[in-house]
C-alpha atoms as a PDB file:
ATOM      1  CA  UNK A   1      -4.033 108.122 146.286  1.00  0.00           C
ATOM      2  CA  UNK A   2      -1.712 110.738 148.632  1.00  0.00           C
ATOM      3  CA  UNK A   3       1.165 109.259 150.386  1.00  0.00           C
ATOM      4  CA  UNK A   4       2.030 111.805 153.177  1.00  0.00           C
ATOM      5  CA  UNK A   5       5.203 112.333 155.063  1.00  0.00           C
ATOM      6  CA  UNK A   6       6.564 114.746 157.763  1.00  0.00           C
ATOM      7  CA  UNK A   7       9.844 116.341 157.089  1.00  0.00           C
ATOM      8  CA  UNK A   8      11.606 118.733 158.926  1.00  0.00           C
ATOM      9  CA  UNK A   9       8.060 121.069 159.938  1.00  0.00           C
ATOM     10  CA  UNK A  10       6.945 120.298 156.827  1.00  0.00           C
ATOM     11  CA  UNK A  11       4.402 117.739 155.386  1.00  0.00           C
ATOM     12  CA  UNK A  12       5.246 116.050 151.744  1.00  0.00           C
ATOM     13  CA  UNK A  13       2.349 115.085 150.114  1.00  0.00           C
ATOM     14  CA  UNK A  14       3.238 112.754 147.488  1.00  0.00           C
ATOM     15  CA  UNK A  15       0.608 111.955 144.635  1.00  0.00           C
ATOM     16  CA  UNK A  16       0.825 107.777 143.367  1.00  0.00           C
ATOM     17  CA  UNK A  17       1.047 106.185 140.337  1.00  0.00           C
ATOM     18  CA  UNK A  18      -1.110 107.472 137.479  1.00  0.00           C
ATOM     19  CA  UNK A  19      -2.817 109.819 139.561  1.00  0.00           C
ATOM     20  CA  UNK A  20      -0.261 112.226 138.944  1.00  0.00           C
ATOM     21  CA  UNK A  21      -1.382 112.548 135.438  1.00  0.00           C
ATOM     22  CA  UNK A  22      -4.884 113.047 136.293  1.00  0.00           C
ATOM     23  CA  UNK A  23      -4.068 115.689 139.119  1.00  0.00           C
ATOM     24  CA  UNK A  24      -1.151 117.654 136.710  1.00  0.00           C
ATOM     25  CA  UNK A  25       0.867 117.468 140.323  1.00  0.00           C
ATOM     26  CA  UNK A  26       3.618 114.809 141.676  1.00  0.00           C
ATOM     27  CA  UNK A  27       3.854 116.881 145.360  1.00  0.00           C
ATOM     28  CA  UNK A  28       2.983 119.169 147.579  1.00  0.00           C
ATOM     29  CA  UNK A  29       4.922 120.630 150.716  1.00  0.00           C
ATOM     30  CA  UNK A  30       3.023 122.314 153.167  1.00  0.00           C
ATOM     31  CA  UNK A  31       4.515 123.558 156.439  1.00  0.00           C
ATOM     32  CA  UNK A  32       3.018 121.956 158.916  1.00  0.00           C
ATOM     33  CA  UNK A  33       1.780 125.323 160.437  1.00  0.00           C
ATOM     34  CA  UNK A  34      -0.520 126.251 157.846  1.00  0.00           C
ATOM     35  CA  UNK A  35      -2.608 123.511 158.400  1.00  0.00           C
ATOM     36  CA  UNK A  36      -6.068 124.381 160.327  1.00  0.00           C
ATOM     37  CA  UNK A  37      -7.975 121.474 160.657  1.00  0.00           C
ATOM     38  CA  UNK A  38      -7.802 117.824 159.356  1.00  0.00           C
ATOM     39  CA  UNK A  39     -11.167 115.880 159.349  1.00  0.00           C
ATOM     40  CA  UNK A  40     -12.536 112.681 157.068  1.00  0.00           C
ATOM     41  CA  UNK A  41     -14.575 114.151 153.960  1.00  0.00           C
ATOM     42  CA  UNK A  42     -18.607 113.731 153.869  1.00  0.00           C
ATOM     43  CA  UNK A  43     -19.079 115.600 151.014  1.00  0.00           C
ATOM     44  CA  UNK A  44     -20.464 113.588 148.088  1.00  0.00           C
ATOM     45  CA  UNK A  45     -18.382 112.941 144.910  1.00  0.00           C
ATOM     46  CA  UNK A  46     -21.064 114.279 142.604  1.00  0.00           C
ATOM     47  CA  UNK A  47     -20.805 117.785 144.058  1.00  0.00           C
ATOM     48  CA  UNK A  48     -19.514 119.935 141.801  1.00  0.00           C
ATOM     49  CA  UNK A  49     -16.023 121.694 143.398  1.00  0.00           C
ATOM     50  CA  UNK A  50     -15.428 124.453 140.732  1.00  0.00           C
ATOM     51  CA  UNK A  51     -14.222 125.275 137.719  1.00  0.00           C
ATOM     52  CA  UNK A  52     -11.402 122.610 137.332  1.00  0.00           C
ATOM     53  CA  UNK A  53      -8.084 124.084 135.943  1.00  0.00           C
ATOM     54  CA  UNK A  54      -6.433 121.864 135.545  1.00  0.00           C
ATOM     55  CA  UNK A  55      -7.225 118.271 136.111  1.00  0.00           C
ATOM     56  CA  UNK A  56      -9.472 115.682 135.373  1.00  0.00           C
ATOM     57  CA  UNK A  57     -13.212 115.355 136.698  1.00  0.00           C
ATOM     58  CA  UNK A  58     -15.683 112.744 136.159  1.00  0.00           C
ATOM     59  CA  UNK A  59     -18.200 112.965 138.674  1.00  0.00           C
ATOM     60  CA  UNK A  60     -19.195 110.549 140.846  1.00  0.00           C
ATOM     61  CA  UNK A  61     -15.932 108.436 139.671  1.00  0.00           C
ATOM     62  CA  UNK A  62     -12.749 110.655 139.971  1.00  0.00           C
ATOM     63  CA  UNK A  63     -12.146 114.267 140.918  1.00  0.00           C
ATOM     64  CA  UNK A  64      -8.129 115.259 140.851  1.00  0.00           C
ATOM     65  CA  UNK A  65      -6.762 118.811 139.759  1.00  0.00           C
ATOM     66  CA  UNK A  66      -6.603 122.308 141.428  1.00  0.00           C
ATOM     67  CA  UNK A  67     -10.716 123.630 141.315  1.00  0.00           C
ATOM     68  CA  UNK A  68     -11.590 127.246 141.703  1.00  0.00           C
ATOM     69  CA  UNK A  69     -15.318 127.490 143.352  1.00  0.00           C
ATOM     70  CA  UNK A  70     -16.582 129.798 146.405  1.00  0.00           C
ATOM     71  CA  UNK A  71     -14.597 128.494 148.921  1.00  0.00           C
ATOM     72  CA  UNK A  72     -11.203 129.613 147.304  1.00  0.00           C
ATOM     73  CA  UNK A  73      -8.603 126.862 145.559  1.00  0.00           C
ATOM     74  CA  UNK A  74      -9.059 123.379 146.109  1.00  0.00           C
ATOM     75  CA  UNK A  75      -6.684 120.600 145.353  1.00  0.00           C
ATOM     76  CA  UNK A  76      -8.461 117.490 144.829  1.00  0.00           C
ATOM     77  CA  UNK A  77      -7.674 113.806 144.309  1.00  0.00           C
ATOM     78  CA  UNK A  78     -10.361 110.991 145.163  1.00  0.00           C
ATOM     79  CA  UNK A  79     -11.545 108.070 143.596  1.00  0.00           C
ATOM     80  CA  UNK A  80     -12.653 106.336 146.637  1.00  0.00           C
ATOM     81  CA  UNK A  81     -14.676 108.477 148.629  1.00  0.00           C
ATOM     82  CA  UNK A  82     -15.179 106.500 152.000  1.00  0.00           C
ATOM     83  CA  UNK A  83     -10.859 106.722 152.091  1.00  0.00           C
ATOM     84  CA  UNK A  84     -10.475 110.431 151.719  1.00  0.00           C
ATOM     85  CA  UNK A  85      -9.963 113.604 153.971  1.00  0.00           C
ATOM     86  CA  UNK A  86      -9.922 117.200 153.911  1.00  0.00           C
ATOM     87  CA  UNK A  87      -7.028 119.135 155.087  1.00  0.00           C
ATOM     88  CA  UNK A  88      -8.141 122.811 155.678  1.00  0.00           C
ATOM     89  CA  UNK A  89      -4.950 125.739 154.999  1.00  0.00           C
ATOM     90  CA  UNK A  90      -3.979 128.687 155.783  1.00  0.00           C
ATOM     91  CA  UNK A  91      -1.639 131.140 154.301  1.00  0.00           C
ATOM     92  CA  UNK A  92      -1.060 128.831 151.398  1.00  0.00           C
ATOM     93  CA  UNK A  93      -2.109 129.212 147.827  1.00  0.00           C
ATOM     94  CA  UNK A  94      -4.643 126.368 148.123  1.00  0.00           C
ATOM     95  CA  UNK A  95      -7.709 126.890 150.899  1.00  0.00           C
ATOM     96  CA  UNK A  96      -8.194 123.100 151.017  1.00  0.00           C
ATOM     97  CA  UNK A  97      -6.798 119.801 149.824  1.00  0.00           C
ATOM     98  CA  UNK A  98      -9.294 117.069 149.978  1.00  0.00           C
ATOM     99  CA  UNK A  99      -7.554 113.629 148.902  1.00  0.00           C
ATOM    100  CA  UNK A 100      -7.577 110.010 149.211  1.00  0.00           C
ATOM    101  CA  UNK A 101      -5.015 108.187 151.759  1.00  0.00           C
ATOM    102  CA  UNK A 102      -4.333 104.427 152.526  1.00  0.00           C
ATOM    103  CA  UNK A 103      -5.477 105.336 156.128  1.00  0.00           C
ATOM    104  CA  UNK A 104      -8.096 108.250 156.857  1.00  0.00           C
ATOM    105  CA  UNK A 105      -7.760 107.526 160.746  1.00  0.00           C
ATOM    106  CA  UNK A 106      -3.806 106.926 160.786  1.00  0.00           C
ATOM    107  CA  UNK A 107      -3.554 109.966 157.980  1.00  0.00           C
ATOM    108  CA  UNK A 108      -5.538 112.274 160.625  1.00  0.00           C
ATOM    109  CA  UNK A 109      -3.711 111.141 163.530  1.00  0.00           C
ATOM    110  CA  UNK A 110      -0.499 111.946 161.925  1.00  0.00           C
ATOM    111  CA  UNK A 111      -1.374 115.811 160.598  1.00  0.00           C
ATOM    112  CA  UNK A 112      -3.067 116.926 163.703  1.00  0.00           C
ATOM    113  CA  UNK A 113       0.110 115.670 165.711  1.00  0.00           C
ATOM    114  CA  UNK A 114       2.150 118.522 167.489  1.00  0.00           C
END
């Protein structure tokens, strides 16, 4: 699970407990103006993302790591797929983060904010 926080025109995005070990990542920082869209994620776990480098993926249980696939870089951490979002980028090295929160609708709310 992501814990994220807005700091200073930035948003911390803070990987939990032993999910840091399966995503090889602790945080991200992403100014808040590279963010293009924010929307709840309907993709299905057992699609494959990319070639995973690195991180862990067993499909259909747990996908966490950076992915390289068609649609650029991906940063990736789910387990539980009904609680997880996509955050589209711009300008940054990763096209996409798709990730698990506490909150999808309060999580949304809060990085689509101006």
């Amino acid at each position: 699970m992501v814990n994220i926080e807005r700091r200073n025109g930035n948003f911390i995005f803070t990987i939990q407990g032993i999910h840091k070990l399966w995503a090889l990542k602790s945080e991200l920082t992403i100014p808040a103006e590279h963010i293009i869209s924010v929307y709840p994620n309907t993709d299905n776990l057992n699609l494959k993302l990319g070639l995973r480098m690195p991180g862990t993926s067993v499909p259909g249980l747990i996908e966490a790591g950076t992915f390289i696939g068609r649609n650029g870089i991906i940063f990736c951490d789910i387990i539980n797929h009904s609680k997880s979002i996509v955050i589209e980028l711009q300008h940054e090295h990763y096209n996409k983060l798709i990730i698990d929160v506490e909150d999808p609708g309060s999580a949304i709310a809060l990085l689509t904010q101006k």
